[in-house]
PDB file of N, CA and C in Angstrom:
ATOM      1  N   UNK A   1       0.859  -1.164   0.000  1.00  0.00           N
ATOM      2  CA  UNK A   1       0.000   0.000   0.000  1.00  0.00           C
ATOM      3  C   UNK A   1       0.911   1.234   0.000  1.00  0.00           C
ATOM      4  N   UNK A   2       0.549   2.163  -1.024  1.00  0.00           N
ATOM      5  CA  UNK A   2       1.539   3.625  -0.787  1.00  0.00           C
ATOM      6  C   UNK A   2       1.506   3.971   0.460  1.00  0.00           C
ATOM      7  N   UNK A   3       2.396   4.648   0.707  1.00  0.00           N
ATOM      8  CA  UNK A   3       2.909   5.464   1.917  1.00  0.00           C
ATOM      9  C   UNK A   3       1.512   6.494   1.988  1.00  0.00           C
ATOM     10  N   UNK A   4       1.037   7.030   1.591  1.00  0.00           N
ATOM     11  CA  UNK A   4       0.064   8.316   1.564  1.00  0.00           C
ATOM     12  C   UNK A   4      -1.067   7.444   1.940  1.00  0.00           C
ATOM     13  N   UNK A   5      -1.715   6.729   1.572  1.00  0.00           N
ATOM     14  CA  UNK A   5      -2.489   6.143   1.763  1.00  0.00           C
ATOM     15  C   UNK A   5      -3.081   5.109   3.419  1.00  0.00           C
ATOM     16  N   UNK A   6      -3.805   5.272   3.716  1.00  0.00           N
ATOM     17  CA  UNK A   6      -4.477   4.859   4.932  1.00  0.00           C
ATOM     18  C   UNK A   6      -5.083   3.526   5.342  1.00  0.00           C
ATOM     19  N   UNK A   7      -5.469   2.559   6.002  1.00  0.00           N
ATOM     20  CA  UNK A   7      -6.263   1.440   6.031  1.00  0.00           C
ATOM     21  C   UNK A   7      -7.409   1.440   7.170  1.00  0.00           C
ATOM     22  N   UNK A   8      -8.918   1.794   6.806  1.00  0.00           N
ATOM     23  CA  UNK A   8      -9.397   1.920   7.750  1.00  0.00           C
ATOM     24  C   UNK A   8      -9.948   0.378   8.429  1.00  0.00           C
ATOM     25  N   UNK A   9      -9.903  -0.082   9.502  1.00  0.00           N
ATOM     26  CA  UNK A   9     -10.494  -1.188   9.990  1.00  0.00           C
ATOM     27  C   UNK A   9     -12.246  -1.087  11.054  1.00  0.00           C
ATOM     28  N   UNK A  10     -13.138  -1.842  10.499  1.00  0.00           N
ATOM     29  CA  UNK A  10     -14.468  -1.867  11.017  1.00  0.00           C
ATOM     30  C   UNK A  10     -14.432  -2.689  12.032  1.00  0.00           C
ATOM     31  N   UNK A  11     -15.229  -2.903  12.938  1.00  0.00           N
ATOM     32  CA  UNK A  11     -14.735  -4.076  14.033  1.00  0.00           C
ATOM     33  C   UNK A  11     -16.224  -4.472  14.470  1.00  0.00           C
ATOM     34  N   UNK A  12     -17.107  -5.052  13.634  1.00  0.00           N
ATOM     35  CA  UNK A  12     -18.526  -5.362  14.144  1.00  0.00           C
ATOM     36  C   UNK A  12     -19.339  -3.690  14.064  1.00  0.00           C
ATOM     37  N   UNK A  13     -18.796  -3.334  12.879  1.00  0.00           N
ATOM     38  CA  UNK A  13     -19.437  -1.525  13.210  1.00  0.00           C
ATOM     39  C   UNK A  13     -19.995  -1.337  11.564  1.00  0.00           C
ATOM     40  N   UNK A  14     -20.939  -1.984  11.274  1.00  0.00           N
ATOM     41  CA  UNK A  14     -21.738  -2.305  10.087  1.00  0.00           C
ATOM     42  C   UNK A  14     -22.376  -0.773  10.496  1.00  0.00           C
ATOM     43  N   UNK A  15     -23.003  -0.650  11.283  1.00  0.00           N
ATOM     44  CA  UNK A  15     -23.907   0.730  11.472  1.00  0.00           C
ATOM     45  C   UNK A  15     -23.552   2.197  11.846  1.00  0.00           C
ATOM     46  N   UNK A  16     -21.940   1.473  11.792  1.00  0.00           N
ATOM     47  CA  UNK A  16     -20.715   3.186  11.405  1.00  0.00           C
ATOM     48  C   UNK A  16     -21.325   4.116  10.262  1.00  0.00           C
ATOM     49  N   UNK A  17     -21.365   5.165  10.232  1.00  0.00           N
ATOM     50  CA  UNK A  17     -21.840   6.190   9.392  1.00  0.00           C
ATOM     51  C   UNK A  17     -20.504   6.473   9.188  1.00  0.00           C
ATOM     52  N   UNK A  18     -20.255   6.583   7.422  1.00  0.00           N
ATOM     53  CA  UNK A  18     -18.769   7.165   7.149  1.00  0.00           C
ATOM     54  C   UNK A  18     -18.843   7.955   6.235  1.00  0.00           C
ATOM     55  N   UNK A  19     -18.125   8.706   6.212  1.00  0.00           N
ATOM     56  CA  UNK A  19     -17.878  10.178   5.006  1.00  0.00           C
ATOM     57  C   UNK A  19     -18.139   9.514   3.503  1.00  0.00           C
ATOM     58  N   UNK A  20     -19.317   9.644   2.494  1.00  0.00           N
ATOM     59  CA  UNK A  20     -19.473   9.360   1.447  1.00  0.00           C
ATOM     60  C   UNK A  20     -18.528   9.069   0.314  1.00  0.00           C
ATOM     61  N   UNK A  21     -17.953   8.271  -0.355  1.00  0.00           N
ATOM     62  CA  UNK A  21     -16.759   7.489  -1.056  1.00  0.00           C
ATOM     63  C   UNK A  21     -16.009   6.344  -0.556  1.00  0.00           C
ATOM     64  N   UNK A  22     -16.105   5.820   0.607  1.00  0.00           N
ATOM     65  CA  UNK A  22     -15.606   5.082   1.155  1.00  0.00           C
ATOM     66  C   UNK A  22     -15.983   3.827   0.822  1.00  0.00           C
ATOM     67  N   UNK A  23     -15.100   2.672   0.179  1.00  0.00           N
ATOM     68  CA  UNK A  23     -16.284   1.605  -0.266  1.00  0.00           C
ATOM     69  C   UNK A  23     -15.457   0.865   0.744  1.00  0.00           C
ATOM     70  N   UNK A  24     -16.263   0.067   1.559  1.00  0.00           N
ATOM     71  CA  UNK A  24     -15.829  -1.077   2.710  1.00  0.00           C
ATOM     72  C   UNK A  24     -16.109  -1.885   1.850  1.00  0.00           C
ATOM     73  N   UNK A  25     -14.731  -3.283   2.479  1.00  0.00           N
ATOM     74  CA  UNK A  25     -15.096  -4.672   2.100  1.00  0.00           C
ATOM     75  C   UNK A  25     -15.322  -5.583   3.343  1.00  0.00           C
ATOM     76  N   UNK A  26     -16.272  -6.174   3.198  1.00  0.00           N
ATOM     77  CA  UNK A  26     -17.154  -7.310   4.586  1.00  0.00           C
ATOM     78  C   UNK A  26     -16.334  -8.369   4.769  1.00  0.00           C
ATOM     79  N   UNK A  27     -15.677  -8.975   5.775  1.00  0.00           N
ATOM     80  CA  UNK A  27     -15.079  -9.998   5.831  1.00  0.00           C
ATOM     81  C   UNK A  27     -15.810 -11.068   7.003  1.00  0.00           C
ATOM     82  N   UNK A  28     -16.263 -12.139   7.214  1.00  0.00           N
ATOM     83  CA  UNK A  28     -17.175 -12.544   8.438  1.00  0.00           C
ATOM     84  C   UNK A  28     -15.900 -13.433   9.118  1.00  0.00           C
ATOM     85  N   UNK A  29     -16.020 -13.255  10.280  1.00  0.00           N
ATOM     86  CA  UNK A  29     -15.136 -13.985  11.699  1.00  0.00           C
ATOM     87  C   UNK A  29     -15.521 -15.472  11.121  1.00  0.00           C
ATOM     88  N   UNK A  30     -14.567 -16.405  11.153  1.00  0.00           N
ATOM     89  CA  UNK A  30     -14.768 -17.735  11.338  1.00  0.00           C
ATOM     90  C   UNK A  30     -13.925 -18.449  11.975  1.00  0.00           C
ATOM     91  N   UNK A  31     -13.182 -17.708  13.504  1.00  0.00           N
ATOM     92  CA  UNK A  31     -12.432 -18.822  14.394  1.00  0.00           C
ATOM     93  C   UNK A  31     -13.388 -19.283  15.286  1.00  0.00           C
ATOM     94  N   UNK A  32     -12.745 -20.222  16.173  1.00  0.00           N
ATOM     95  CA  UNK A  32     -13.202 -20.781  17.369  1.00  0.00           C
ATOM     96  C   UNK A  32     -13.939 -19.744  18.159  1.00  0.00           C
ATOM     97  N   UNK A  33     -13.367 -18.595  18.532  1.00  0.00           N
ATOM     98  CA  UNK A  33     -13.931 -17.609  19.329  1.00  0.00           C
ATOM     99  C   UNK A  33     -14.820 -16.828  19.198  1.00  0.00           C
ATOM    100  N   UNK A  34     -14.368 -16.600  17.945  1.00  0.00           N
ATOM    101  CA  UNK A  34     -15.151 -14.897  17.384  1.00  0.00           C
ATOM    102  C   UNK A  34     -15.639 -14.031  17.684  1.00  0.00           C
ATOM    103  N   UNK A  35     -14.179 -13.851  18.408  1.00  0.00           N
ATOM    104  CA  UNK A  35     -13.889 -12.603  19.048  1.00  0.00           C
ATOM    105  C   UNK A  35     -14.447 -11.508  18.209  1.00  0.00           C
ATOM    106  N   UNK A  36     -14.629 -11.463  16.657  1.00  0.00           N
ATOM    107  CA  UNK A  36     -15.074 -10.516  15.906  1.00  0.00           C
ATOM    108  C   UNK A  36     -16.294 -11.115  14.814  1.00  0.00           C
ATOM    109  N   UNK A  37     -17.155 -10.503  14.654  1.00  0.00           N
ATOM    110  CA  UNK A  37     -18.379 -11.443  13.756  1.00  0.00           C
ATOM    111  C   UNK A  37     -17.899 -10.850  12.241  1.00  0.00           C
ATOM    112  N   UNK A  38     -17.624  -9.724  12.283  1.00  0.00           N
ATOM    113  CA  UNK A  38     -17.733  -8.817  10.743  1.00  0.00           C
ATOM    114  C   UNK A  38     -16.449  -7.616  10.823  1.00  0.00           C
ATOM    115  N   UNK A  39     -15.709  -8.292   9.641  1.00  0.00           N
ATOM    116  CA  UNK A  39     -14.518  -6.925   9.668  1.00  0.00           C
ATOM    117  C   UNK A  39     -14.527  -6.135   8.538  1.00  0.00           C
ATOM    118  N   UNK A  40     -14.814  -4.993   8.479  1.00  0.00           N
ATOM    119  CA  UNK A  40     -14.682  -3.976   7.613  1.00  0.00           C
ATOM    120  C   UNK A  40     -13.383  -3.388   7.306  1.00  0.00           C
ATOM    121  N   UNK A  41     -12.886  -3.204   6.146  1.00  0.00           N
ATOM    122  CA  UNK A  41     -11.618  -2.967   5.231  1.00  0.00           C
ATOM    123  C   UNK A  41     -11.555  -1.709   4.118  1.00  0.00           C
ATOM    124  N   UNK A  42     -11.251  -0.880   4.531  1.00  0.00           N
ATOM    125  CA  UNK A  42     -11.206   0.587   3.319  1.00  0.00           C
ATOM    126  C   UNK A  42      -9.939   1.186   3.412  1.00  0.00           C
ATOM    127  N   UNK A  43      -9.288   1.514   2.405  1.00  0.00           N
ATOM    128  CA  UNK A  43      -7.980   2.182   1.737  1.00  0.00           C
ATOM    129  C   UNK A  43      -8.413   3.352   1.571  1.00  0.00           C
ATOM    130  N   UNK A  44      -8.492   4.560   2.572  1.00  0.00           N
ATOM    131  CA  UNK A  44      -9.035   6.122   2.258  1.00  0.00           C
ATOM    132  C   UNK A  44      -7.220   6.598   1.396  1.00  0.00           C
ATOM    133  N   UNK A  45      -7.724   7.566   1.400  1.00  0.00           N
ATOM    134  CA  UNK A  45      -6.546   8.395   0.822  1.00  0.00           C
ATOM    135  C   UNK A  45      -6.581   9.737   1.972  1.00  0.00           C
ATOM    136  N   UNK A  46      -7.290  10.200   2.477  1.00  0.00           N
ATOM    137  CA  UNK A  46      -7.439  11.405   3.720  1.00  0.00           C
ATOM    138  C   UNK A  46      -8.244  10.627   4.805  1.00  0.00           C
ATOM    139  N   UNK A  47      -7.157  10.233   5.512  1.00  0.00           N
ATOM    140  CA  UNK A  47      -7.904   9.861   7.106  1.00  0.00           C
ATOM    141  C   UNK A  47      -8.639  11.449   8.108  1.00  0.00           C
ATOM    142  N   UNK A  48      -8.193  12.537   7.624  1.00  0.00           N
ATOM    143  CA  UNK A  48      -8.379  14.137   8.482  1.00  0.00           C
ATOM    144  C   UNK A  48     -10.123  13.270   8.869  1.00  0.00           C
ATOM    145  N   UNK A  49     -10.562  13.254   7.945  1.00  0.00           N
ATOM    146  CA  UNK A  49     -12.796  13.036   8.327  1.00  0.00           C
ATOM    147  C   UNK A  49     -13.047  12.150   8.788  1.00  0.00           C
ATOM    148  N   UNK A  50     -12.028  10.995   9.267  1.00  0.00           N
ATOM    149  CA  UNK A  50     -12.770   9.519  10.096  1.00  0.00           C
ATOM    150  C   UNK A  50     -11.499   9.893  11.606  1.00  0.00           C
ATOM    151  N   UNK A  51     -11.461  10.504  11.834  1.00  0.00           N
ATOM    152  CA  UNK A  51     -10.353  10.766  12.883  1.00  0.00           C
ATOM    153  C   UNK A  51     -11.112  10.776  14.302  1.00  0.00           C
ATOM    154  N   UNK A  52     -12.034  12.192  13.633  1.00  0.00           N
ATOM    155  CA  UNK A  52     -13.174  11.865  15.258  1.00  0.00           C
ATOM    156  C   UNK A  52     -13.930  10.954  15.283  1.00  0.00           C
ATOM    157  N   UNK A  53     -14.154  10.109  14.473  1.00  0.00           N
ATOM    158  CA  UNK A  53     -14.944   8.556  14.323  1.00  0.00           C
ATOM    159  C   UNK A  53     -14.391   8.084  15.139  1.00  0.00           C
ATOM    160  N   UNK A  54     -13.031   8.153  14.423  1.00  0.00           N
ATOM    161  CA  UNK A  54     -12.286   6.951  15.210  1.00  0.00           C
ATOM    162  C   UNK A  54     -12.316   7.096  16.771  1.00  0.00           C
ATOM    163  N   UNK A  55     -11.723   8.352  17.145  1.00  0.00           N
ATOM    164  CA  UNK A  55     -11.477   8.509  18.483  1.00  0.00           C
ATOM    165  C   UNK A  55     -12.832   8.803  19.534  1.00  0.00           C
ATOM    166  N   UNK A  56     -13.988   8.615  18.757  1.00  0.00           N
ATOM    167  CA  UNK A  56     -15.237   8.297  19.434  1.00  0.00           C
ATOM    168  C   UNK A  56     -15.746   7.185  19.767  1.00  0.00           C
ATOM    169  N   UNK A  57     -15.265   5.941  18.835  1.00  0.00           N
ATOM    170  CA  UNK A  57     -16.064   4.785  18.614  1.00  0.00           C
ATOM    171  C   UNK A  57     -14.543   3.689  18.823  1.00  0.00           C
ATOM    172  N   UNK A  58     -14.159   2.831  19.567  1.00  0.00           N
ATOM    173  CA  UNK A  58     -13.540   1.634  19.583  1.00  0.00           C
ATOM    174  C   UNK A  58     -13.466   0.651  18.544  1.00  0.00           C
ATOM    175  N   UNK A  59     -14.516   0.633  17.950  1.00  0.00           N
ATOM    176  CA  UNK A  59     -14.746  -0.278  16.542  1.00  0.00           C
ATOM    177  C   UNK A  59     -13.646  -0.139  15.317  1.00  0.00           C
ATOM    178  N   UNK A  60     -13.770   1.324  15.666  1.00  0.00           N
ATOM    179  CA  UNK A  60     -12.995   1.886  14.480  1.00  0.00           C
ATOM    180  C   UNK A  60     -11.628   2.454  14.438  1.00  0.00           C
ATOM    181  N   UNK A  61     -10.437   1.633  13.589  1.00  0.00           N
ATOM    182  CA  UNK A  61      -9.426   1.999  13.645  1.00  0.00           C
ATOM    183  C   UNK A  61      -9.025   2.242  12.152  1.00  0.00           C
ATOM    184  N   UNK A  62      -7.566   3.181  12.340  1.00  0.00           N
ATOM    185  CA  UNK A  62      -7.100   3.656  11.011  1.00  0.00           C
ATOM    186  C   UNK A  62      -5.797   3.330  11.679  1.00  0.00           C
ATOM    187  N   UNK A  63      -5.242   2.619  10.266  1.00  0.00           N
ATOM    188  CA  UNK A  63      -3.880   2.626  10.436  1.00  0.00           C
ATOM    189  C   UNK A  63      -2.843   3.242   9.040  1.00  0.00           C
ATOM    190  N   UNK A  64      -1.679   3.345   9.703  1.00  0.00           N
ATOM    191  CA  UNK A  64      -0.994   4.011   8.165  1.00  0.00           C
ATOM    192  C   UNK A  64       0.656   3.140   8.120  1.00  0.00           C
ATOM    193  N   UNK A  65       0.595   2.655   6.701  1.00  0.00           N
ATOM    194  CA  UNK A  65       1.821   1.791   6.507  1.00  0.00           C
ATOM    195  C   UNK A  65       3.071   2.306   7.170  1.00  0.00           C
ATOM    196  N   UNK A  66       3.279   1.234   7.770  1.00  0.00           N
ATOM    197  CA  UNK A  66       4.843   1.668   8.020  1.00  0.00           C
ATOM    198  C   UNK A  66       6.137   1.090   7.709  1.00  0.00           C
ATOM    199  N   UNK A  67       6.118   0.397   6.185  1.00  0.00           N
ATOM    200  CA  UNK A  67       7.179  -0.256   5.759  1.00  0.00           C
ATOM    201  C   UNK A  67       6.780  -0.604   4.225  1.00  0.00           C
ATOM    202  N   UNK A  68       7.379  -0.886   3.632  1.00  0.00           N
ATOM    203  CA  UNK A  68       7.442  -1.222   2.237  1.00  0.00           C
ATOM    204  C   UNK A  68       6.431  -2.440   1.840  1.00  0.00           C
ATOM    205  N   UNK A  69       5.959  -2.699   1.050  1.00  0.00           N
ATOM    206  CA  UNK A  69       5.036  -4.170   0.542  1.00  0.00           C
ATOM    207  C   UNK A  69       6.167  -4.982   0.389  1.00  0.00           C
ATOM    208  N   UNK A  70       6.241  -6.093   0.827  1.00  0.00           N
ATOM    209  CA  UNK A  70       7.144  -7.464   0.126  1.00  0.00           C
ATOM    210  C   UNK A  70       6.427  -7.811  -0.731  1.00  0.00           C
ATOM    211  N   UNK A  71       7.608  -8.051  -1.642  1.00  0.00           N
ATOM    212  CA  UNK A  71       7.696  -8.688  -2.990  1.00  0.00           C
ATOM    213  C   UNK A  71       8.588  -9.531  -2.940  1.00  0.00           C
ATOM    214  N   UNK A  72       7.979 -10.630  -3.905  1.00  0.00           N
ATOM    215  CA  UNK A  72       8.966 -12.017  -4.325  1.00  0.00           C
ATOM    216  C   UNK A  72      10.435 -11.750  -4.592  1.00  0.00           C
ATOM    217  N   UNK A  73      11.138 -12.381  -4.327  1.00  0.00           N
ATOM    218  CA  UNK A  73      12.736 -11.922  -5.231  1.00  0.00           C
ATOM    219  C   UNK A  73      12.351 -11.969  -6.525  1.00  0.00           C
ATOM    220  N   UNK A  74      12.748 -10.957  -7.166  1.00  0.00           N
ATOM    221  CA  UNK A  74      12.915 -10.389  -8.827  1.00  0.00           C
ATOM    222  C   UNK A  74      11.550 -10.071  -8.997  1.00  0.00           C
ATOM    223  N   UNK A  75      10.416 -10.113  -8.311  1.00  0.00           N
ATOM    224  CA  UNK A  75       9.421  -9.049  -8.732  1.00  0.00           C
ATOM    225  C   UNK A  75       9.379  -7.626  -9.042  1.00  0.00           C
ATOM    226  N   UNK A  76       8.935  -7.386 -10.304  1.00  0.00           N
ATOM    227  CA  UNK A  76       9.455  -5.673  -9.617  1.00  0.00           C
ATOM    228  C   UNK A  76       7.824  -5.169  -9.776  1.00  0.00           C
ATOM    229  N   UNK A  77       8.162  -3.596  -9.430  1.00  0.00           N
ATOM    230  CA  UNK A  77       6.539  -3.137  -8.702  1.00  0.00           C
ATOM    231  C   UNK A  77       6.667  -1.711  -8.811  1.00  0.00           C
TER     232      UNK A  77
END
């Protein structure tokens, strides 16, 4: 993922209201525990408008790369 770019994570928060463009992808929990039922997945490009989301709601986290993508030896990219 570019450096500029963001990863937002849903955490059972289907009924999160988010800034219009954002397309989430649904992933459903299937361990032993499930600890989580439903994970939500979005690549924003400006985290500034989910910031107070985030820091309102536990569900919702943003994270931002902090290292390069691996690639195969001799892939190039």
């Amino acid at each position: 993922m570019p450096a500029d770019l963001h990863l937002l994570l849903l955490r059972d928060a289907r009924d999160a209201v988010l800034p219009e463009g954002i397309a989430v992808s649904w992933l459903r929990g299937v361990g032993l525990d499930r600890t989580v039922e439903e994970c939500g997945l979005a690549v924003v490009n400006d985290p500034a408008p989910l910031l107070g989301l985030a820091d309102r709601d536990p569900r919702i986290q943003l994270y931002r790369p902090i290292s390069e993508k691996i690639r195969a030896t001799g892939e190039q990219g």
